[in-house]
PDB file of N, CA and C in Angstrom:
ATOM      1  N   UNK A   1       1.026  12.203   9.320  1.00  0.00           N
ATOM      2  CA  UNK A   1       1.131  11.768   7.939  1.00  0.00           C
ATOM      3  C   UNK A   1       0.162  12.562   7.068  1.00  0.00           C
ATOM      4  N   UNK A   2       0.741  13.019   5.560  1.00  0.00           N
ATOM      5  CA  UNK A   2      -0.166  13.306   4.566  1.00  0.00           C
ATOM      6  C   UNK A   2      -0.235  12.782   3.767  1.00  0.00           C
ATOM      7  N   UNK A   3      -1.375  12.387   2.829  1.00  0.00           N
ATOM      8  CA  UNK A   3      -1.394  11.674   1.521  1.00  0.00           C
ATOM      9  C   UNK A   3      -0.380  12.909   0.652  1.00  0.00           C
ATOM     10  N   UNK A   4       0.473  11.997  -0.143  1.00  0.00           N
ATOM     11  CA  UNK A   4       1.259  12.621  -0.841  1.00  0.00           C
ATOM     12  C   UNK A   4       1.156  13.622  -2.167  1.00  0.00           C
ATOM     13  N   UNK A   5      -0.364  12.839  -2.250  1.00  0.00           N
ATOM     14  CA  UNK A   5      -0.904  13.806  -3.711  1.00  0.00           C
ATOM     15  C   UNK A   5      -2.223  13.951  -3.566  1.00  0.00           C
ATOM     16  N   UNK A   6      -2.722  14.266  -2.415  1.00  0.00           N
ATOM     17  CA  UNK A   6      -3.778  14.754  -2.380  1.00  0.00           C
ATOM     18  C   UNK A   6      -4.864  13.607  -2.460  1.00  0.00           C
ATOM     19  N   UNK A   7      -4.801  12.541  -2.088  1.00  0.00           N
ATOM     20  CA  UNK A   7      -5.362  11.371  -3.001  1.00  0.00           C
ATOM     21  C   UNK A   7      -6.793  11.164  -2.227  1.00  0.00           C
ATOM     22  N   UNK A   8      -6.840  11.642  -0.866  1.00  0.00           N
ATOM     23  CA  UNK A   8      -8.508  11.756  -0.200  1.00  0.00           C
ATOM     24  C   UNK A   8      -8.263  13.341   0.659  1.00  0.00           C
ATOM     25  N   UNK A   9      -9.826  13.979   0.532  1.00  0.00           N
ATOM     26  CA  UNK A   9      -9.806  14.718   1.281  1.00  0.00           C
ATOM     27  C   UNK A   9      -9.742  14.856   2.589  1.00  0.00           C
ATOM     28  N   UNK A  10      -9.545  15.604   3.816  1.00  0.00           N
ATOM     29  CA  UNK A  10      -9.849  15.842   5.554  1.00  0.00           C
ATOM     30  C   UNK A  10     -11.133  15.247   5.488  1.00  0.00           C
ATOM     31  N   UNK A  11     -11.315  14.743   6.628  1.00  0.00           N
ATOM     32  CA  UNK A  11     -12.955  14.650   7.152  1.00  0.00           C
ATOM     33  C   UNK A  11     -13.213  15.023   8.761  1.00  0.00           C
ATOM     34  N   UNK A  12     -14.151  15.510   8.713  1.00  0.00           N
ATOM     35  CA  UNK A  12     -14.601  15.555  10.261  1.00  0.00           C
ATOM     36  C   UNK A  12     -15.172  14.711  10.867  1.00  0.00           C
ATOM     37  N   UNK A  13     -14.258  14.268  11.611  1.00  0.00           N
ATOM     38  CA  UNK A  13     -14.655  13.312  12.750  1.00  0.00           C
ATOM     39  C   UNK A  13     -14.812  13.414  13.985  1.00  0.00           C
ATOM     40  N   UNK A  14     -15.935  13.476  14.405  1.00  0.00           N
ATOM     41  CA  UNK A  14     -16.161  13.837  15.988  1.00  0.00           C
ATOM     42  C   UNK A  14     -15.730  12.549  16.852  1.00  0.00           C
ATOM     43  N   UNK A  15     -15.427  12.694  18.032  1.00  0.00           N
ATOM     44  CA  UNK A  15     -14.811  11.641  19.143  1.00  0.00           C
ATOM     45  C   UNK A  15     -16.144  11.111  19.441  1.00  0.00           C
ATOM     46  N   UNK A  16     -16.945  11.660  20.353  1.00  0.00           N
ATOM     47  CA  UNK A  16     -18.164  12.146  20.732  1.00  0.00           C
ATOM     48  C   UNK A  16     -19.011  12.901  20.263  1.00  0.00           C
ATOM     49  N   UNK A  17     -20.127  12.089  20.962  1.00  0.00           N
ATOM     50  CA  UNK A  17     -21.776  13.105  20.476  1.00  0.00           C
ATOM     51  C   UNK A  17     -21.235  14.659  20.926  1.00  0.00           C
ATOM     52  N   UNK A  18     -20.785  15.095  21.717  1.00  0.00           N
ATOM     53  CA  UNK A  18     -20.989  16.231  22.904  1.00  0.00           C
ATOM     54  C   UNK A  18     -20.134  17.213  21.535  1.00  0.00           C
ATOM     55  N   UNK A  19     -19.097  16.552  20.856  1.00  0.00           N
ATOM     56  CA  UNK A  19     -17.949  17.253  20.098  1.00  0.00           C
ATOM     57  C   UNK A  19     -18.749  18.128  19.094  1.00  0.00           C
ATOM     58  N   UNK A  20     -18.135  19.295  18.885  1.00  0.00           N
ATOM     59  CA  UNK A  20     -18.502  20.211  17.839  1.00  0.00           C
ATOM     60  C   UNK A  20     -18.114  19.946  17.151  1.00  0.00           C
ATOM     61  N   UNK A  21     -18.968  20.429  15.711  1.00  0.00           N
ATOM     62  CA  UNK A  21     -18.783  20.216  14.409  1.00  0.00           C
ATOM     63  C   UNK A  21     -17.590  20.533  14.008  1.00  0.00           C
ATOM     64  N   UNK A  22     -16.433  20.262  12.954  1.00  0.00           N
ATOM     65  CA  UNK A  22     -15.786  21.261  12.692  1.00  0.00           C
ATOM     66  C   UNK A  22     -14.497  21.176  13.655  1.00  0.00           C
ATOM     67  N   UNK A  23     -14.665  20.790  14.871  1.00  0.00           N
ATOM     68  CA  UNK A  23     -13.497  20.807  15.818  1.00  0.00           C
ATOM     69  C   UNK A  23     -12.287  19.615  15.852  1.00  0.00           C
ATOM     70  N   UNK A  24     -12.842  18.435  14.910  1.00  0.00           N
ATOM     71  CA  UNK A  24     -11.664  17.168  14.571  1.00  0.00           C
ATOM     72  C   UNK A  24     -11.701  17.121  12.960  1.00  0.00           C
ATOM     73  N   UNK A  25     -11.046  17.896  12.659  1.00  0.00           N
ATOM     74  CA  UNK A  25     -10.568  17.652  11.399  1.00  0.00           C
ATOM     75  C   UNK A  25      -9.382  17.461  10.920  1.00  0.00           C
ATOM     76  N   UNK A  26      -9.553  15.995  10.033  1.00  0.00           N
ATOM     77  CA  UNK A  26      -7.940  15.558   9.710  1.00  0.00           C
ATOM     78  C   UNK A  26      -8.154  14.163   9.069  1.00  0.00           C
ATOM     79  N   UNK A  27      -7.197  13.491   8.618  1.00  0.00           N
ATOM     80  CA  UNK A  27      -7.217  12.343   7.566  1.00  0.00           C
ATOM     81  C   UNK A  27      -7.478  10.845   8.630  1.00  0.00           C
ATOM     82  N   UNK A  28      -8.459   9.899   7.963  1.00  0.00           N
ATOM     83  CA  UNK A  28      -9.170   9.306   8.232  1.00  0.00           C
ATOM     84  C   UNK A  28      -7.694   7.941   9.009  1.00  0.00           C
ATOM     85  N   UNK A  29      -7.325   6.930   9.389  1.00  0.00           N
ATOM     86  CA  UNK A  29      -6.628   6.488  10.027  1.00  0.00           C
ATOM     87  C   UNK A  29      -6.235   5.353   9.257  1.00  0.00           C
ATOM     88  N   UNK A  30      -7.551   4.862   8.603  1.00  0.00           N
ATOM     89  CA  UNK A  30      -7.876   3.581   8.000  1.00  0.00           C
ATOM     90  C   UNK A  30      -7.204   3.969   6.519  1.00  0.00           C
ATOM     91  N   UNK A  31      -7.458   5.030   5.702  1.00  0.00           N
ATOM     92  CA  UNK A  31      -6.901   5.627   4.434  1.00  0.00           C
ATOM     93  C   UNK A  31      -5.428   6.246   4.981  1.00  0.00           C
ATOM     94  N   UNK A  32      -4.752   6.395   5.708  1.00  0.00           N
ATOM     95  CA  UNK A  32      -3.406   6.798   5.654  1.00  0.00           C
ATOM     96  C   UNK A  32      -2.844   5.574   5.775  1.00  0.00           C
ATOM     97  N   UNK A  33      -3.327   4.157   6.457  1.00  0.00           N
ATOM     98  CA  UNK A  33      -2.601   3.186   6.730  1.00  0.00           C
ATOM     99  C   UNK A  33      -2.709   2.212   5.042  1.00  0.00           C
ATOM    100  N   UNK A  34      -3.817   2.329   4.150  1.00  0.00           N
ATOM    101  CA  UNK A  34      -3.984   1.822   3.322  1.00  0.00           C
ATOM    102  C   UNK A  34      -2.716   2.347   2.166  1.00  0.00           C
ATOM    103  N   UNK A  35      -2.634   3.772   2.162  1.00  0.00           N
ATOM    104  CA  UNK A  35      -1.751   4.360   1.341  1.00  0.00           C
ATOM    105  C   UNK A  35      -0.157   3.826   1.630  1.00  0.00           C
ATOM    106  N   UNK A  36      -0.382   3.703   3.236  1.00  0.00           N
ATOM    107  CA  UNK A  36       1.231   3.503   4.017  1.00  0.00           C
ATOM    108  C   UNK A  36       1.528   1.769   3.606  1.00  0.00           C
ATOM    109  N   UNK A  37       0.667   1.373   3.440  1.00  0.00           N
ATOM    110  CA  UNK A  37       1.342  -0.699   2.932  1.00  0.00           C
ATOM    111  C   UNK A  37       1.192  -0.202   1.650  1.00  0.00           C
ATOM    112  N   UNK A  38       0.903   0.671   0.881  1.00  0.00           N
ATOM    113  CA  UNK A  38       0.808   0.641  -0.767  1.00  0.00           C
ATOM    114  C   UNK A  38       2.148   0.747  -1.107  1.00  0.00           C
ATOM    115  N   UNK A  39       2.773   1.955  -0.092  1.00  0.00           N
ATOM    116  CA  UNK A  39       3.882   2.308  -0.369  1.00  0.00           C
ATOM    117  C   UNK A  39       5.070   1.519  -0.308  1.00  0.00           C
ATOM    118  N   UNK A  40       4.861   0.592   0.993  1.00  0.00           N
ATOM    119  CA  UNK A  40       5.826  -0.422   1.362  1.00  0.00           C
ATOM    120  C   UNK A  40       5.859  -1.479   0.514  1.00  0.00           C
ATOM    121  N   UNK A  41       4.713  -2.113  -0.432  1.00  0.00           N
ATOM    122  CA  UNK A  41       4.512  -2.299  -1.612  1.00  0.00           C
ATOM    123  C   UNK A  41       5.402  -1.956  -2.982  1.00  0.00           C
ATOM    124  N   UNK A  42       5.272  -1.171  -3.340  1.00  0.00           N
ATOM    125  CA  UNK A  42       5.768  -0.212  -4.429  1.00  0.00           C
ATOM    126  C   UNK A  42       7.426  -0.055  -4.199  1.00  0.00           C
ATOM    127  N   UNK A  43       8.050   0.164  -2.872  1.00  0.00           N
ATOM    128  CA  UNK A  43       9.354   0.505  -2.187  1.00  0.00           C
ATOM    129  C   UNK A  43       9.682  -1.309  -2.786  1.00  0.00           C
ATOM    130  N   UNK A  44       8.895  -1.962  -1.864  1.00  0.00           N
ATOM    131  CA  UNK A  44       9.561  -3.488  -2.087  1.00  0.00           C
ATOM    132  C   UNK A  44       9.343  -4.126  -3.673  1.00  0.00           C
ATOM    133  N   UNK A  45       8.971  -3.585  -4.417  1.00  0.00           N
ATOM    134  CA  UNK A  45       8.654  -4.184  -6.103  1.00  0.00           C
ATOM    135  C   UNK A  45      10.045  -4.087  -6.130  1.00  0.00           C
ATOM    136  N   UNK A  46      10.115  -2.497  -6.256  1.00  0.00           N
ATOM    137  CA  UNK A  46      11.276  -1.785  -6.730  1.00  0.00           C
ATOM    138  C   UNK A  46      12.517  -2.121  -6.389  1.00  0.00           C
ATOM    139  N   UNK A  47      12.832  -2.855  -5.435  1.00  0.00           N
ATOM    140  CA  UNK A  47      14.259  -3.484  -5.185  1.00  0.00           C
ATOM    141  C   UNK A  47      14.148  -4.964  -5.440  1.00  0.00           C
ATOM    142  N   UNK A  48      13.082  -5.372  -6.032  1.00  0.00           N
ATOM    143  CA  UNK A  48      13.281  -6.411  -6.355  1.00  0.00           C
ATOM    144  C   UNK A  48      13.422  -6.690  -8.146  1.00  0.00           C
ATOM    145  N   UNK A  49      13.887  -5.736  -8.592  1.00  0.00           N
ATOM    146  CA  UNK A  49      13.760  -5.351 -10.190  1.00  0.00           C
ATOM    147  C   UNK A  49      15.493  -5.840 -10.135  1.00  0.00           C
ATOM    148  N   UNK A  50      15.680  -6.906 -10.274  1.00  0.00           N
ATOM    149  CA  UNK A  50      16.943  -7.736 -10.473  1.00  0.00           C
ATOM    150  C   UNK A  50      17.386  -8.178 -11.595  1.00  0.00           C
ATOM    151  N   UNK A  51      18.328  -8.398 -11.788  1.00  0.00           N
ATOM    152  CA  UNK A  51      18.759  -8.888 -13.339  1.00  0.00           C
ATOM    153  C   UNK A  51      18.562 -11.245 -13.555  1.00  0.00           C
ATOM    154  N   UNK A  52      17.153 -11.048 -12.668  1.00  0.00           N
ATOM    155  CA  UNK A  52      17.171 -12.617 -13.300  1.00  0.00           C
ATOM    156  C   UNK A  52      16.257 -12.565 -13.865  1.00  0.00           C
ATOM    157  N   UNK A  53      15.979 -13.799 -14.366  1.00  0.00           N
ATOM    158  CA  UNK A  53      14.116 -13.971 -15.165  1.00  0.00           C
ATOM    159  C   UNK A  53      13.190 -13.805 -14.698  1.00  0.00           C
ATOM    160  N   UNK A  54      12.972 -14.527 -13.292  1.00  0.00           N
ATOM    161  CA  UNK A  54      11.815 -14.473 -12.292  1.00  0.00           C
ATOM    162  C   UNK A  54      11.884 -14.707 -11.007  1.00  0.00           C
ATOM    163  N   UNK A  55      11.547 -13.733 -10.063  1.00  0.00           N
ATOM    164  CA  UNK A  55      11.616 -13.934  -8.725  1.00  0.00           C
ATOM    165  C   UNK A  55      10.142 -13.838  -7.841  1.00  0.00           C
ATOM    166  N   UNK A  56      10.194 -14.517  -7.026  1.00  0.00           N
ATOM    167  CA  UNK A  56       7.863 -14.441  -5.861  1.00  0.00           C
ATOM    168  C   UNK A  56       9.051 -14.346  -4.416  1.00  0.00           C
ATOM    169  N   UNK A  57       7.937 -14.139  -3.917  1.00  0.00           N
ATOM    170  CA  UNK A  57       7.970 -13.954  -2.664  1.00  0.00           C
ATOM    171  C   UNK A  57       6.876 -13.621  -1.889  1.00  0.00           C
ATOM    172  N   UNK A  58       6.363 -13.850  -0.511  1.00  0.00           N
ATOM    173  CA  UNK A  58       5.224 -13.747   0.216  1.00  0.00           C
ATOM    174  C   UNK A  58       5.909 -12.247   1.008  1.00  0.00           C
ATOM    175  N   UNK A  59       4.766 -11.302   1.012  1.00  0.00           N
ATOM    176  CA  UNK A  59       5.522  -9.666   1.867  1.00  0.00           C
ATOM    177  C   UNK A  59       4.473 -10.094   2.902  1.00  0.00           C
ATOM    178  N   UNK A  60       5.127  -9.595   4.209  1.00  0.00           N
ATOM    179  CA  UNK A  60       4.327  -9.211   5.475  1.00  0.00           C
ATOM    180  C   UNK A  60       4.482  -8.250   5.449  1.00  0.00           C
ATOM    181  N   UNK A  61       2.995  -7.292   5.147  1.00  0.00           N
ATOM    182  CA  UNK A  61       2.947  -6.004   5.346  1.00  0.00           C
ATOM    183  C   UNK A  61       2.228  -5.224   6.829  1.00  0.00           C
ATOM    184  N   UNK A  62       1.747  -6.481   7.713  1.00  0.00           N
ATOM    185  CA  UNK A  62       0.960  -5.657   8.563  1.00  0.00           C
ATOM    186  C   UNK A  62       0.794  -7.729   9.374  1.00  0.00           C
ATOM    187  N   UNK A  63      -0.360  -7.323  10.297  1.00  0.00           N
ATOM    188  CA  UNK A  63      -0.849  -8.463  11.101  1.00  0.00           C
ATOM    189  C   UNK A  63      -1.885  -9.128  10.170  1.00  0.00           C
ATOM    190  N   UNK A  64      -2.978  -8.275   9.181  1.00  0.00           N
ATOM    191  CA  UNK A  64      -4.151  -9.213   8.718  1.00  0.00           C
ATOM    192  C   UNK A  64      -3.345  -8.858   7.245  1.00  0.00           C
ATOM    193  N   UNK A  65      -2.636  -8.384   6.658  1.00  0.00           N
ATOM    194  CA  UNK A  65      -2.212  -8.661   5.130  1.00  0.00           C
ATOM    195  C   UNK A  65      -0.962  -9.201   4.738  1.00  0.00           C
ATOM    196  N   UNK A  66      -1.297  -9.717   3.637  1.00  0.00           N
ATOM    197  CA  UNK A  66      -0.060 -10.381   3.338  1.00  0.00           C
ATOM    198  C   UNK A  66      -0.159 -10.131   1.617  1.00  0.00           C
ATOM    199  N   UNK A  67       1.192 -10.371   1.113  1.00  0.00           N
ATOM    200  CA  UNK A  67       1.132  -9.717  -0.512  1.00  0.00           C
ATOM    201  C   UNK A  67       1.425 -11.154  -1.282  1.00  0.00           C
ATOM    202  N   UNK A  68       1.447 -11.622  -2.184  1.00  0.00           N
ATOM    203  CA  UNK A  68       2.015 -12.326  -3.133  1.00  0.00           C
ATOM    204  C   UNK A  68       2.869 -11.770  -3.962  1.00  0.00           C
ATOM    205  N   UNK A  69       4.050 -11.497  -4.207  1.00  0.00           N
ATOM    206  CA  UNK A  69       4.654 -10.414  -5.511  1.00  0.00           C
ATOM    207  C   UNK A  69       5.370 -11.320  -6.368  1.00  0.00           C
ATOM    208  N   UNK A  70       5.069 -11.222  -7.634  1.00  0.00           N
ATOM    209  CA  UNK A  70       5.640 -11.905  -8.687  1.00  0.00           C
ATOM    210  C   UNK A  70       6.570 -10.752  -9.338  1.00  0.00           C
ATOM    211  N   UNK A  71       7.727 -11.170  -9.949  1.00  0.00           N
ATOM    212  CA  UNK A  71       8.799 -10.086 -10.230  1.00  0.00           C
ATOM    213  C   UNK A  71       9.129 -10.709 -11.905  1.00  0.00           C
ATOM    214  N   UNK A  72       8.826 -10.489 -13.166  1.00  0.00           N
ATOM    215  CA  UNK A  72       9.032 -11.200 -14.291  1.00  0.00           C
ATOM    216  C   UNK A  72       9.669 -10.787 -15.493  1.00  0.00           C
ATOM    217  N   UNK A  73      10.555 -11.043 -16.094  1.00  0.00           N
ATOM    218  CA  UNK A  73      11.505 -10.461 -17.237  1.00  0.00           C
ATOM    219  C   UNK A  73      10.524 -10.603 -18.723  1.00  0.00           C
ATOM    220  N   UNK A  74      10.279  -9.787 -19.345  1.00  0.00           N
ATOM    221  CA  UNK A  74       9.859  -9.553 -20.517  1.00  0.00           C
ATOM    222  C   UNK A  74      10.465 -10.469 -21.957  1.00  0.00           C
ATOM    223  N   UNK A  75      10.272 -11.656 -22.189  1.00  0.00           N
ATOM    224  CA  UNK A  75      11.639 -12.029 -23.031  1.00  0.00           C
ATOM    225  C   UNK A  75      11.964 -11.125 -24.432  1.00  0.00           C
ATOM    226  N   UNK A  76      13.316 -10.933 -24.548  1.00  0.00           N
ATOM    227  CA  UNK A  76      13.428 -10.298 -25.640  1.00  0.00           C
ATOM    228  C   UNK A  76      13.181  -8.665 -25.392  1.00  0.00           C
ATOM    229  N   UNK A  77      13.161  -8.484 -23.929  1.00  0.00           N
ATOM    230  CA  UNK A  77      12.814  -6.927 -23.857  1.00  0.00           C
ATOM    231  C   UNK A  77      13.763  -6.330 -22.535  1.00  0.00           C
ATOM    232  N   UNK A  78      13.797  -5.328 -22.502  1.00  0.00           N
ATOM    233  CA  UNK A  78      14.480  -4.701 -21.458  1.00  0.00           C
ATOM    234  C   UNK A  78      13.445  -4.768 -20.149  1.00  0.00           C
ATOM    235  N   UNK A  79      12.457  -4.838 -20.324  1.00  0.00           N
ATOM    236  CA  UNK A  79      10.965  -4.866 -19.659  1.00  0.00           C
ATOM    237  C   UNK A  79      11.401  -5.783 -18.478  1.00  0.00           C
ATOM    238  N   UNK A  80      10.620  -5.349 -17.333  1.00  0.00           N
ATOM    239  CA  UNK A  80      10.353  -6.552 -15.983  1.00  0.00           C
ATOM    240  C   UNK A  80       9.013  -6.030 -15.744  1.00  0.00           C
ATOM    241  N   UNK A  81       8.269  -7.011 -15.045  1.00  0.00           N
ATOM    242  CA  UNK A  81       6.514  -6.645 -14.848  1.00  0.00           C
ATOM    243  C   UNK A  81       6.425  -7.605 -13.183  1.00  0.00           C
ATOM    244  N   UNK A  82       5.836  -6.854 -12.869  1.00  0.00           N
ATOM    245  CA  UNK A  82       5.508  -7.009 -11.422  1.00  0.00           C
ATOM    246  C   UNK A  82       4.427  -7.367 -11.208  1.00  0.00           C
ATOM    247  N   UNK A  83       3.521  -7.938 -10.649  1.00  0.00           N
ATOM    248  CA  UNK A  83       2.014  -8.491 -10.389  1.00  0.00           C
ATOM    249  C   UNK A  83       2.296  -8.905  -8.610  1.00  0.00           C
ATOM    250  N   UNK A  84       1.433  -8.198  -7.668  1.00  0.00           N
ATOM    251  CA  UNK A  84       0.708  -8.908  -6.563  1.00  0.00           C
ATOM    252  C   UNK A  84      -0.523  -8.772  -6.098  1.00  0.00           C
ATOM    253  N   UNK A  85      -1.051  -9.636  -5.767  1.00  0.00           N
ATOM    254  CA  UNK A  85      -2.332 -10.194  -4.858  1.00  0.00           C
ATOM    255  C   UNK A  85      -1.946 -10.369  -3.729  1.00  0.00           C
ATOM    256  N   UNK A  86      -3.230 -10.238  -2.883  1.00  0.00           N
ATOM    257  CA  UNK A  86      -3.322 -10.173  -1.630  1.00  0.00           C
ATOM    258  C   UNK A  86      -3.559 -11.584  -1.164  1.00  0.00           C
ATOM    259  N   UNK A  87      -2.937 -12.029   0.262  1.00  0.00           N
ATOM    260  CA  UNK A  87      -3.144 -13.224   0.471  1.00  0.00           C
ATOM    261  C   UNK A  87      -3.700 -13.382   1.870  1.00  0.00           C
ATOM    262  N   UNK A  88      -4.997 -13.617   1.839  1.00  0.00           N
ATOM    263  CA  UNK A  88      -5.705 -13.793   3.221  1.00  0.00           C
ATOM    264  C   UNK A  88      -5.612 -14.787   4.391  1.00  0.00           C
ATOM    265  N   UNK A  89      -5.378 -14.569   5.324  1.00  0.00           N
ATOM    266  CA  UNK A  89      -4.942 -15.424   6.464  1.00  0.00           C
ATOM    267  C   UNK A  89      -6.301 -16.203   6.662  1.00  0.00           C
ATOM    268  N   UNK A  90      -6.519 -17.624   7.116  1.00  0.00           N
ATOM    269  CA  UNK A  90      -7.377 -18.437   7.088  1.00  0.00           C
ATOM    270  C   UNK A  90      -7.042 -18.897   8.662  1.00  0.00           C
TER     271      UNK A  90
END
C-alpha cells in the first residue's frame, strides 16, 4: 500500500538492534491502516447520499473502531451533510 497523496513520509524502521540503518525503509503500518478505515469511511458516506431527509447508522470498520455516521438533507437546498464520530467499545 501507498498513501495516495503523499500524506506521511517513509520511515526507517529497524526490526532489530543488530539491523542497519537505512536497510527497512517503508510506510509505518499503524498510518496506512489509519488512512485504509478513512477511506472505507468516505467510500461508505458516499453511498449513503440518498434521496431521503435523514439516514445513521453504526459502521464496523475494524475490531477496536466503530463509526457513528449521520447522513442529513439541507432543507431548501440541494445540499446533504454527513457528520461521524467514533464510537468506543466499553
Amino acid at each position: 500500500m501507498l498513501p495516495p497523496k503523499n500524506e506521511f513520509p517513509t520511515k526507517d524502521i529497524p526490526i532489530n538492534a543488530s539491523e542497519l540503518s537505512g536497510k527497512n525503509i517503508g510506510y509505518p503500518y499503524e498510518e496506512l491502516l489509519e488512512l485504509s478505515r478513512r477511506d472505507m469511511l468516505v467510500r461508505h458516506i458516499s453511498k449513503c447520499v440518498v434521496p431521503i431527509s435523514q439516514d445513521d447508522e453504526i459502521l464496523n470498520l475494524g475490531i477496536d473502531l466503530k463509526e457513528f455516521v449521520i447522513v442529513s438533507e439541507i432543507q431548501d437546498s440541494r445540499w446533504k451533510i454527513a457528520v461521524s464520530v467514533p464510537v468506543r467499545n466499553k
